[in-house]
PDB file of N, CA and C in Angstrom:
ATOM      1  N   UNK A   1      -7.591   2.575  11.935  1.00  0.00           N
ATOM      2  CA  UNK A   1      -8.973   2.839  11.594  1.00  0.00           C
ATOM      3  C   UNK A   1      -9.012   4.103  10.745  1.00  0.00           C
ATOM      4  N   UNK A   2      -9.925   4.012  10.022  1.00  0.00           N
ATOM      5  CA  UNK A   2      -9.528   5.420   8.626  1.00  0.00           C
ATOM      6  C   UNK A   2     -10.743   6.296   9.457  1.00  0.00           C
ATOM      7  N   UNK A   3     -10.561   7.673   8.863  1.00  0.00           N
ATOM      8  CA  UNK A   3     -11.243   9.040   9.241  1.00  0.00           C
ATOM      9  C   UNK A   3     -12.993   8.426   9.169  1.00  0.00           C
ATOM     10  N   UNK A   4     -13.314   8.207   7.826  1.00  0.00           N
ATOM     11  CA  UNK A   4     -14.769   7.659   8.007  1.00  0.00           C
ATOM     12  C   UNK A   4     -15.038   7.160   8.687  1.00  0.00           C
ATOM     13  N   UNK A   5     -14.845   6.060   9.145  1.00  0.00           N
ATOM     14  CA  UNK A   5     -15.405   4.491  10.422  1.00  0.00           C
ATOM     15  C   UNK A   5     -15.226   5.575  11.595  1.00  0.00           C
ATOM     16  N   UNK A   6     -14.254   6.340  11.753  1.00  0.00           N
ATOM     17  CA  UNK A   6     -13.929   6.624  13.603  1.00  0.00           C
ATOM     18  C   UNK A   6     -15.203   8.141  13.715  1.00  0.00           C
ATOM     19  N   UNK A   7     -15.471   8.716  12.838  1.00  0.00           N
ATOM     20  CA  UNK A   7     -16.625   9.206  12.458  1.00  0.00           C
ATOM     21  C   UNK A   7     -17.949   8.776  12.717  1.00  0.00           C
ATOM     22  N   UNK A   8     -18.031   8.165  12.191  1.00  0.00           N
ATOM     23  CA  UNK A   8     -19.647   7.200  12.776  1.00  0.00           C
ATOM     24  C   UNK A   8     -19.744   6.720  13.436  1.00  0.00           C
ATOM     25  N   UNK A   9     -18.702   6.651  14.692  1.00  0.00           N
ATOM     26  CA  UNK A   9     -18.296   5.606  15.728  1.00  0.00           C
ATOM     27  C   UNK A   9     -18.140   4.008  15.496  1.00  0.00           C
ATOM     28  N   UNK A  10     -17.788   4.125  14.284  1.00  0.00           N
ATOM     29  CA  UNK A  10     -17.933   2.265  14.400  1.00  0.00           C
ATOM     30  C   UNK A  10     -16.436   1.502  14.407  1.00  0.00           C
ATOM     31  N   UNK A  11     -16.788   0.447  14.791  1.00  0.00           N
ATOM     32  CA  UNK A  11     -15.211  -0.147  14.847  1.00  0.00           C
ATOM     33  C   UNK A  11     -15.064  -0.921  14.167  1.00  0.00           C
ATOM     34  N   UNK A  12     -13.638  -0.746  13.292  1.00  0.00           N
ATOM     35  CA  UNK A  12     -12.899  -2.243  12.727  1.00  0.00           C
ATOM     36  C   UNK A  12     -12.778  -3.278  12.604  1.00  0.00           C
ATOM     37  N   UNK A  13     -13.020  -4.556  12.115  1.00  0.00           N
ATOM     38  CA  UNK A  13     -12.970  -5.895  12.835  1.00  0.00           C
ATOM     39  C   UNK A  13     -11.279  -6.326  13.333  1.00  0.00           C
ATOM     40  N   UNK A  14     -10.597  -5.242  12.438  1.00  0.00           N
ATOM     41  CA  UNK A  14      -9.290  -5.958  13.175  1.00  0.00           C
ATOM     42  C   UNK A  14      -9.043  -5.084  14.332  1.00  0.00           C
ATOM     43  N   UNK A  15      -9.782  -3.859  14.878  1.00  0.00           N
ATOM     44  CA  UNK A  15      -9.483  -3.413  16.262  1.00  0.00           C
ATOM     45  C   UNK A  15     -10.443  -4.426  17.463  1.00  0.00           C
ATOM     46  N   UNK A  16     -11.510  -4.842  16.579  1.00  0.00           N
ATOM     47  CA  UNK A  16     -12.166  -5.822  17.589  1.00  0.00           C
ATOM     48  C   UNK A  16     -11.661  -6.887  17.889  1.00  0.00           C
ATOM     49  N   UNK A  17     -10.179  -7.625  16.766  1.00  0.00           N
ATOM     50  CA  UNK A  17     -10.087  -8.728  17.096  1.00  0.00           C
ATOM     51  C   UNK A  17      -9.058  -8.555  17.720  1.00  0.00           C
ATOM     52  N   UNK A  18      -8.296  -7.370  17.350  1.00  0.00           N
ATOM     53  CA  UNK A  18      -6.880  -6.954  18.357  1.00  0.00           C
ATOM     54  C   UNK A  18      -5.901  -7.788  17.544  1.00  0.00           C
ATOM     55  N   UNK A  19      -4.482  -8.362  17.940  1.00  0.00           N
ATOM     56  CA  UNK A  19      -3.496  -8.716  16.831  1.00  0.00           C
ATOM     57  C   UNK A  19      -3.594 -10.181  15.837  1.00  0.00           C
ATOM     58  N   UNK A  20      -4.616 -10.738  15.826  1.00  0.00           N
ATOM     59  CA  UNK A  20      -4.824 -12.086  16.121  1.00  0.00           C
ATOM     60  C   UNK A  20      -4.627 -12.136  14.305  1.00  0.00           C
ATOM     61  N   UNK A  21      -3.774 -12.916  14.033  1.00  0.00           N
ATOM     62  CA  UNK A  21      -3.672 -13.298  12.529  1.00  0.00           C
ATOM     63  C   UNK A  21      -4.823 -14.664  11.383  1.00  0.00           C
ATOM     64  N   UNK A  22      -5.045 -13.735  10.784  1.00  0.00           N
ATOM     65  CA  UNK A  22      -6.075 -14.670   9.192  1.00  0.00           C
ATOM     66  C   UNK A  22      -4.662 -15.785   8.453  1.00  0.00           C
ATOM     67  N   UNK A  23      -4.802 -16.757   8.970  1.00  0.00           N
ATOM     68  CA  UNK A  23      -3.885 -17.769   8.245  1.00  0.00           C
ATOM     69  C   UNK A  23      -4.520 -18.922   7.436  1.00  0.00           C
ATOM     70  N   UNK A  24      -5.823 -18.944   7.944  1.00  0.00           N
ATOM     71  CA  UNK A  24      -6.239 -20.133   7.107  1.00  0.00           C
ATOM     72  C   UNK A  24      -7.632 -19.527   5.916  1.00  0.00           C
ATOM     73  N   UNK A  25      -7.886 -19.973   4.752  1.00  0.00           N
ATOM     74  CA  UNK A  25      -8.972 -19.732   4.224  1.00  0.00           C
ATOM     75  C   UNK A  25      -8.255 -19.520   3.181  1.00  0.00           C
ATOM     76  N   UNK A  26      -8.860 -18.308   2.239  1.00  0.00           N
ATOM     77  CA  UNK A  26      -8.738 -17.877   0.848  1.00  0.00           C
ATOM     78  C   UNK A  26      -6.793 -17.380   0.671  1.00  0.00           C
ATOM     79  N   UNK A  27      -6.924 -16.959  -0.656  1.00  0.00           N
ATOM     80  CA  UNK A  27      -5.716 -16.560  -0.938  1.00  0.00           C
ATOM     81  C   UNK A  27      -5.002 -15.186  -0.120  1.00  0.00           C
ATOM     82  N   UNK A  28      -6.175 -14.338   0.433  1.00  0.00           N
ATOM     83  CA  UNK A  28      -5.537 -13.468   0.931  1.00  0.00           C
ATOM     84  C   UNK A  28      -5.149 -13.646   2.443  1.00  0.00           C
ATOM     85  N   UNK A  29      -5.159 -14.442   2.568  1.00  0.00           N
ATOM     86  CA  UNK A  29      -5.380 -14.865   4.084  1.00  0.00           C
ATOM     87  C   UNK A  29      -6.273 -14.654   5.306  1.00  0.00           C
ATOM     88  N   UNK A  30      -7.355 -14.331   4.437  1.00  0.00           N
ATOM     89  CA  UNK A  30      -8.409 -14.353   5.065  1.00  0.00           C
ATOM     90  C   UNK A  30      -8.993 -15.318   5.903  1.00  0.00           C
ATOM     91  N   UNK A  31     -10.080 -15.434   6.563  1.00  0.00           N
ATOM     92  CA  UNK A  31     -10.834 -16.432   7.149  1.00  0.00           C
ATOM     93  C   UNK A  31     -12.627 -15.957   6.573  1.00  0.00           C
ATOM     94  N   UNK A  32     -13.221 -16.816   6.415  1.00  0.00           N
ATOM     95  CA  UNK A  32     -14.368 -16.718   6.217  1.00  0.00           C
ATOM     96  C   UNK A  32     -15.106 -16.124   6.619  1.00  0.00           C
ATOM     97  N   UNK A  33     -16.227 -15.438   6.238  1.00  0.00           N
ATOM     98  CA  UNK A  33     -17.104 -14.478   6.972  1.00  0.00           C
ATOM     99  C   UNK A  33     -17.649 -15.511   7.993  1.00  0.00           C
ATOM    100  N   UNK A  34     -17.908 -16.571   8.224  1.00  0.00           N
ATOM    101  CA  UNK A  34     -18.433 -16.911   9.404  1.00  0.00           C
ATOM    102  C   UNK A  34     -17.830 -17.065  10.360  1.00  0.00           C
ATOM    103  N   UNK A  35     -16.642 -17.292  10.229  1.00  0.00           N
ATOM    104  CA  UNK A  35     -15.355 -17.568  10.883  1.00  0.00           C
ATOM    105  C   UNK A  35     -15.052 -16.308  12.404  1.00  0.00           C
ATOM    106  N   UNK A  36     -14.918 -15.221  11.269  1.00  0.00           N
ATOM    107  CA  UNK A  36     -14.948 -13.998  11.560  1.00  0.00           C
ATOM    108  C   UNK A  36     -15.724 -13.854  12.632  1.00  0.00           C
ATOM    109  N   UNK A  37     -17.372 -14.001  12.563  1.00  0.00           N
ATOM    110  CA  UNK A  37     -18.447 -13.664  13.155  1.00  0.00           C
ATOM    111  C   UNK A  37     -18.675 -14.512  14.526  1.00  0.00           C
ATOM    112  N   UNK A  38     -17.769 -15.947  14.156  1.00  0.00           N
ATOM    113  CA  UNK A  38     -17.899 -16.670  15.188  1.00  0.00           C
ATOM    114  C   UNK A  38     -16.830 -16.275  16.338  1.00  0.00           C
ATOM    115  N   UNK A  39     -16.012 -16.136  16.071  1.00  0.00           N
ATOM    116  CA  UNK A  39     -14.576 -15.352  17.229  1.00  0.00           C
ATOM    117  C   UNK A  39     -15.289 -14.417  17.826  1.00  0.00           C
ATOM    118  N   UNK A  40     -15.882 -13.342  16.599  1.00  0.00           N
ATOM    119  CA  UNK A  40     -16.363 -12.388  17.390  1.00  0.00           C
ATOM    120  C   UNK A  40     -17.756 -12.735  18.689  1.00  0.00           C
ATOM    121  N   UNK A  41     -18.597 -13.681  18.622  1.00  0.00           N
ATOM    122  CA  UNK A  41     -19.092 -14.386  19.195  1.00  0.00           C
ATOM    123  C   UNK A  41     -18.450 -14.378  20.648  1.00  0.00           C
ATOM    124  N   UNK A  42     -17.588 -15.365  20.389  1.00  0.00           N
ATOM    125  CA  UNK A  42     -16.667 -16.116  21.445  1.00  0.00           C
ATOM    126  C   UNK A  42     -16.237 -15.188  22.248  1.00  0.00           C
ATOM    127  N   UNK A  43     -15.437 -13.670  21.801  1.00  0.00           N
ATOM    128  CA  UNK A  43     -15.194 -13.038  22.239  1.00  0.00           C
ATOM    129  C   UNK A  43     -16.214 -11.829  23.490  1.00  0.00           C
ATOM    130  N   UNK A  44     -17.117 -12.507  22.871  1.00  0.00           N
ATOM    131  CA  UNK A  44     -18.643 -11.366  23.530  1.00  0.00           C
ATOM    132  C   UNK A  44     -18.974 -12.005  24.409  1.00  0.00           C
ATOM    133  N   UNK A  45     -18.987 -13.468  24.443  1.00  0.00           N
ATOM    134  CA  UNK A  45     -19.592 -14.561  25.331  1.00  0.00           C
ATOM    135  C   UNK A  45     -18.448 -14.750  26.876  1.00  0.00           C
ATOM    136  N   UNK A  46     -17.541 -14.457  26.174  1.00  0.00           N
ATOM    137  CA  UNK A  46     -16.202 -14.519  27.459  1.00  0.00           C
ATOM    138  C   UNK A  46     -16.353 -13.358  28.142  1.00  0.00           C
ATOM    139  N   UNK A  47     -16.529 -12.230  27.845  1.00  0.00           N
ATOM    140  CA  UNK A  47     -16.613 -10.578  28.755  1.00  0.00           C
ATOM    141  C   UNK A  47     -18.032 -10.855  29.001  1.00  0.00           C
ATOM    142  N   UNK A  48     -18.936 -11.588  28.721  1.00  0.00           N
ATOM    143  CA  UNK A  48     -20.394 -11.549  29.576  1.00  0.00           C
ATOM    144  C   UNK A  48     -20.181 -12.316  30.512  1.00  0.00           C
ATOM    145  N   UNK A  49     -19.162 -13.869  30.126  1.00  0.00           N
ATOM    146  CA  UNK A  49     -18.829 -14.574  31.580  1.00  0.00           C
ATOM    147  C   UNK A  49     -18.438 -13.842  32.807  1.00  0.00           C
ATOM    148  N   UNK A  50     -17.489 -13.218  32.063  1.00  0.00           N
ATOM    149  CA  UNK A  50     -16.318 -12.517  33.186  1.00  0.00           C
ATOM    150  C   UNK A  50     -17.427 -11.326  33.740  1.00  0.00           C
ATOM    151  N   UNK A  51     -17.891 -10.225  32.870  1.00  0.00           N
ATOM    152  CA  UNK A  51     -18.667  -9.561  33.908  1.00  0.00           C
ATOM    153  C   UNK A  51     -20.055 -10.436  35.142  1.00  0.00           C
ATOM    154  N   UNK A  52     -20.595 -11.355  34.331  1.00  0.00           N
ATOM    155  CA  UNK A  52     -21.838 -12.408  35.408  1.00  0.00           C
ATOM    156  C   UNK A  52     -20.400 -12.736  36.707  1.00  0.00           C
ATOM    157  N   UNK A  53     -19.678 -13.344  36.274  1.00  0.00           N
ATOM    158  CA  UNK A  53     -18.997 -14.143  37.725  1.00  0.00           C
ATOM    159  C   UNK A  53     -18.229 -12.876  38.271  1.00  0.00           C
ATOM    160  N   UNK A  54     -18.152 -11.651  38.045  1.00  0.00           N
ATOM    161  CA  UNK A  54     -17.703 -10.029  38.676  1.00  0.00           C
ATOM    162  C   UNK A  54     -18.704 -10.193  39.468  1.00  0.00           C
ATOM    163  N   UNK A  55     -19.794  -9.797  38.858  1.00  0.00           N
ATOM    164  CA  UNK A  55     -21.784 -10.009  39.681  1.00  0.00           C
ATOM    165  C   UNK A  55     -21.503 -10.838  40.494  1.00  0.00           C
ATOM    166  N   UNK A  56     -21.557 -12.057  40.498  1.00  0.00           N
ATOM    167  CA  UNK A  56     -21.982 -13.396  41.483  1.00  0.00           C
ATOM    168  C   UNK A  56     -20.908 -12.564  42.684  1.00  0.00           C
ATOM    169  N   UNK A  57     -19.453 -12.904  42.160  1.00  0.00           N
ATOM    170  CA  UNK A  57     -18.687 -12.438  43.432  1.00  0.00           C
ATOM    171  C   UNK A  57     -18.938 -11.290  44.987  1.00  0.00           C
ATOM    172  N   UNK A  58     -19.185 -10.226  43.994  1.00  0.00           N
ATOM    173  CA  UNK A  58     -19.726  -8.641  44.232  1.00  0.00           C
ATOM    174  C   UNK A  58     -21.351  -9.487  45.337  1.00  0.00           C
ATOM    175  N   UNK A  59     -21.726 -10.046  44.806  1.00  0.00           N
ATOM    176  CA  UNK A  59     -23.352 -10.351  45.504  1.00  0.00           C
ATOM    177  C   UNK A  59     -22.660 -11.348  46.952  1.00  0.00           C
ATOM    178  N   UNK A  60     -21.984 -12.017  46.657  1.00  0.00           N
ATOM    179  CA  UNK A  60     -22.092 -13.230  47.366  1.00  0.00           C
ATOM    180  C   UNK A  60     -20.998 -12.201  48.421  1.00  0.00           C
ATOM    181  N   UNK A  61     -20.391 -11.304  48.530  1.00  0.00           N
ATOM    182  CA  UNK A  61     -19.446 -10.206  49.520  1.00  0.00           C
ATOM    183  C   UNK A  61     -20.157  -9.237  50.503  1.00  0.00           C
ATOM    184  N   UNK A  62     -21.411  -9.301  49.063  1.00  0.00           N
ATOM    185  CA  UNK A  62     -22.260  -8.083  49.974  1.00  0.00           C
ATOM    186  C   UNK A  62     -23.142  -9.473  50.925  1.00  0.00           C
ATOM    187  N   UNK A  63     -23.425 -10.426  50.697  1.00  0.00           N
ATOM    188  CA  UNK A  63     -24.239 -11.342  51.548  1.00  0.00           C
ATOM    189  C   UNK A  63     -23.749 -11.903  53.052  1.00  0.00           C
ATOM    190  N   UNK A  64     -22.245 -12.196  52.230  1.00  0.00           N
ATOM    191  CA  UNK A  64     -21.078 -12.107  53.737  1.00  0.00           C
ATOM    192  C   UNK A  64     -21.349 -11.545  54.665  1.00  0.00           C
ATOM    193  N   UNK A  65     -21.047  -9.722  54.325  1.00  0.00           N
ATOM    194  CA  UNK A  65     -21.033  -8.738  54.886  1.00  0.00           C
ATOM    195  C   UNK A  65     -22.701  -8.492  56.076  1.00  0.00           C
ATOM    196  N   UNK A  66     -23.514  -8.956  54.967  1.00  0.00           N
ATOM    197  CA  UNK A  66     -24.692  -8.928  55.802  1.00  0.00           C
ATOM    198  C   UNK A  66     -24.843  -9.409  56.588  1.00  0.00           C
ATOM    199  N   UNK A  67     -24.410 -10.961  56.708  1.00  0.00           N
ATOM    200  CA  UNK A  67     -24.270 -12.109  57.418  1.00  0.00           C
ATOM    201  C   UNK A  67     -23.518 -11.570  58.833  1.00  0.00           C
ATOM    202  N   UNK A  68     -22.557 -11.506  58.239  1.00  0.00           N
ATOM    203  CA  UNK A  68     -21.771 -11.193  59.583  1.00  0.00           C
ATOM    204  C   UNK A  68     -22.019  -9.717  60.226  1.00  0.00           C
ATOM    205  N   UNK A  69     -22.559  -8.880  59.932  1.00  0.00           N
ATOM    206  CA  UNK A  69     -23.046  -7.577  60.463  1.00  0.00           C
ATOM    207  C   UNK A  69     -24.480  -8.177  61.473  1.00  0.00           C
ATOM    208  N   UNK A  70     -25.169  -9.161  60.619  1.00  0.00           N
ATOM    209  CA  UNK A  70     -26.492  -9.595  61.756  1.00  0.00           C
ATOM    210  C   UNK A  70     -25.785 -10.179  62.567  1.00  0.00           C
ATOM    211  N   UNK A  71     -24.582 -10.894  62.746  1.00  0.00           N
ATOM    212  CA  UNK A  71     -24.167 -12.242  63.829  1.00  0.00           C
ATOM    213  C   UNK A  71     -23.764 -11.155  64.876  1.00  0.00           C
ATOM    214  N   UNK A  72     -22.782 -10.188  64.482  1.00  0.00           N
ATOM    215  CA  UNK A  72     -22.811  -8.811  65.817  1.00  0.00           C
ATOM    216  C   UNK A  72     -23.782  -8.337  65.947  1.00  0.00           C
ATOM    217  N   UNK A  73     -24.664  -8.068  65.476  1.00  0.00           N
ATOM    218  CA  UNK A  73     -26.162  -7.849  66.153  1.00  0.00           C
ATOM    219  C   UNK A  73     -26.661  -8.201  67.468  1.00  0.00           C
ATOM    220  N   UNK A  74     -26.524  -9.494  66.862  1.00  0.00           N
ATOM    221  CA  UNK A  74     -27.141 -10.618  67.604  1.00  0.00           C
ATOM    222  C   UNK A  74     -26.619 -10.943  68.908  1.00  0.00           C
ATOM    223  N   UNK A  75     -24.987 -10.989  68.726  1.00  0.00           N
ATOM    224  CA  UNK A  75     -24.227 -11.357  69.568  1.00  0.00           C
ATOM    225  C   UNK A  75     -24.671 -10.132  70.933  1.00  0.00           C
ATOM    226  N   UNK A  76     -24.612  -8.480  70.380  1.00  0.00           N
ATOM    227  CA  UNK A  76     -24.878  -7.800  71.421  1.00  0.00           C
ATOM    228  C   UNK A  76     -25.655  -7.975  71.907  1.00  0.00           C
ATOM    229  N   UNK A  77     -27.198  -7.892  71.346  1.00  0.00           N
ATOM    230  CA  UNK A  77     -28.419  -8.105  71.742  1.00  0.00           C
ATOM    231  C   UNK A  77     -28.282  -9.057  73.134  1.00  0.00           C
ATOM    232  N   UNK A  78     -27.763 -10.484  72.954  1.00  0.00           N
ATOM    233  CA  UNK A  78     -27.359 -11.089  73.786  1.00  0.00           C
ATOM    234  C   UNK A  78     -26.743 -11.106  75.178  1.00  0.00           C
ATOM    235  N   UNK A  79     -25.748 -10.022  74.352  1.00  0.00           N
ATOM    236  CA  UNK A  79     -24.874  -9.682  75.692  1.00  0.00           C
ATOM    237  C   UNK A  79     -26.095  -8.890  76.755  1.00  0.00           C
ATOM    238  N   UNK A  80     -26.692  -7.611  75.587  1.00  0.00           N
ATOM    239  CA  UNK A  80     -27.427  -6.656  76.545  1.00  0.00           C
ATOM    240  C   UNK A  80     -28.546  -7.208  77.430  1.00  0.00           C
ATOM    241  N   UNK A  81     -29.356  -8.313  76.851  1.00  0.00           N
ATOM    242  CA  UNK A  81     -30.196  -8.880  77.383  1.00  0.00           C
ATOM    243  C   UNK A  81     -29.702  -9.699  79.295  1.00  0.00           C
ATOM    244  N   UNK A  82     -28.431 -10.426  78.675  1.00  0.00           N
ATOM    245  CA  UNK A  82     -27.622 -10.846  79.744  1.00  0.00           C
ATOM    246  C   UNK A  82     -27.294  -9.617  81.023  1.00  0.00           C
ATOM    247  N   UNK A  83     -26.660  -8.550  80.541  1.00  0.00           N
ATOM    248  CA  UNK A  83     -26.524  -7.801  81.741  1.00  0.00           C
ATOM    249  C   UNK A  83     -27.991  -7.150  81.820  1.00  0.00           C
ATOM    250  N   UNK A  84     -29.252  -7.010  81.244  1.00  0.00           N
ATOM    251  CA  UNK A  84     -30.466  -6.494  82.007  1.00  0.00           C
ATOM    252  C   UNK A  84     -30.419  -7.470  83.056  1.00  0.00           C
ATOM    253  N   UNK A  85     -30.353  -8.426  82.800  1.00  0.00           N
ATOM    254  CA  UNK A  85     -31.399  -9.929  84.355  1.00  0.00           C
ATOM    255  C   UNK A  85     -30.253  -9.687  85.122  1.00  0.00           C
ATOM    256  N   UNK A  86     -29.073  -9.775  84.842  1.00  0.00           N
ATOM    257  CA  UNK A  86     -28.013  -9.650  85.860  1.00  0.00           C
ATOM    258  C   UNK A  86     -28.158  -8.104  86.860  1.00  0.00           C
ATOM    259  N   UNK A  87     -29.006  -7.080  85.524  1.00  0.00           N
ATOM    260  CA  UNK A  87     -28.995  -5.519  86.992  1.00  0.00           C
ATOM    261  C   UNK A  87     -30.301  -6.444  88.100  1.00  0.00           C
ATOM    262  N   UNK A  88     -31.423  -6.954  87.146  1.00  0.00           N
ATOM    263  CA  UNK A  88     -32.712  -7.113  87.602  1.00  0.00           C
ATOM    264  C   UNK A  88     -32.080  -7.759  88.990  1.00  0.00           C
ATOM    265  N   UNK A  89     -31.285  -9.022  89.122  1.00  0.00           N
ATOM    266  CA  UNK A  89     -30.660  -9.413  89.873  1.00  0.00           C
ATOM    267  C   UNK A  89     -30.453  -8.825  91.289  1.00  0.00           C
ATOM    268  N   UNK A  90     -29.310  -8.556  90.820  1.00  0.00           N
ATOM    269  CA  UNK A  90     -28.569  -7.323  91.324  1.00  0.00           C
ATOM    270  C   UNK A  90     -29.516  -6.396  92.642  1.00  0.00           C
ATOM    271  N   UNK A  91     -30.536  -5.971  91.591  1.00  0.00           N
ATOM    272  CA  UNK A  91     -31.264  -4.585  92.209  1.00  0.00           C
ATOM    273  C   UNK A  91     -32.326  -5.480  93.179  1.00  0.00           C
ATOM    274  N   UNK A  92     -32.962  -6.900  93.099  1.00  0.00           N
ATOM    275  CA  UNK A  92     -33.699  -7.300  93.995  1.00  0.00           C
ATOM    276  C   UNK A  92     -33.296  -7.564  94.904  1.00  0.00           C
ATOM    277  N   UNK A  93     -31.978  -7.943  95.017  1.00  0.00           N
ATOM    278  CA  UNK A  93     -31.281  -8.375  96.461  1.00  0.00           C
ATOM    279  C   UNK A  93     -30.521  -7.249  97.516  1.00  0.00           C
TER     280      UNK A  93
END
């Protein structure tokens, strides 16, 4: 990347595309400006997949977690309720 571009913060298209070779198109071995624009596309659309299904995962761990934090809840509640009637028991006789 030359002194100007890293200056203005902007990036390259060949640091965006990383090593990936221009074999088909014009004489220089170029690929077409749409060509270009469409990879770069593709490439934006795959790291939005990958971060959404990061999300879904991350959500659906914390829902687990919830899940099973209420089921011990519950479970004590149970228990405690069980040994109250068992003192109540207990203490009438």
């Amino acid at each position: 990347m030359s002194n100007a571009t890293s200056q203005k913060g902007l990036i390259s298209l060949s640091d965006l595309l990383g090593p990936m070779r221009f074999t088909s198109g014009d004489s220089t071995g170029l690929k077409t400006h749409d060509t270009v624009w469409r990879l770069l596309d593709k490439k934006k659309k795959k790291k939005k997949k990958k971060k959404k299904k990061k999300k879904k995962k991350k959500k659906n761990k914390k829902k687990k977690n919830k899940k099973k934090k209420n089921k011990n809840k519950n479970q004590k509640k149970k228990k405690n309720n069980k040994n109250k009637k068992n003192n109540k028991l207990f203490s009438m006789s």
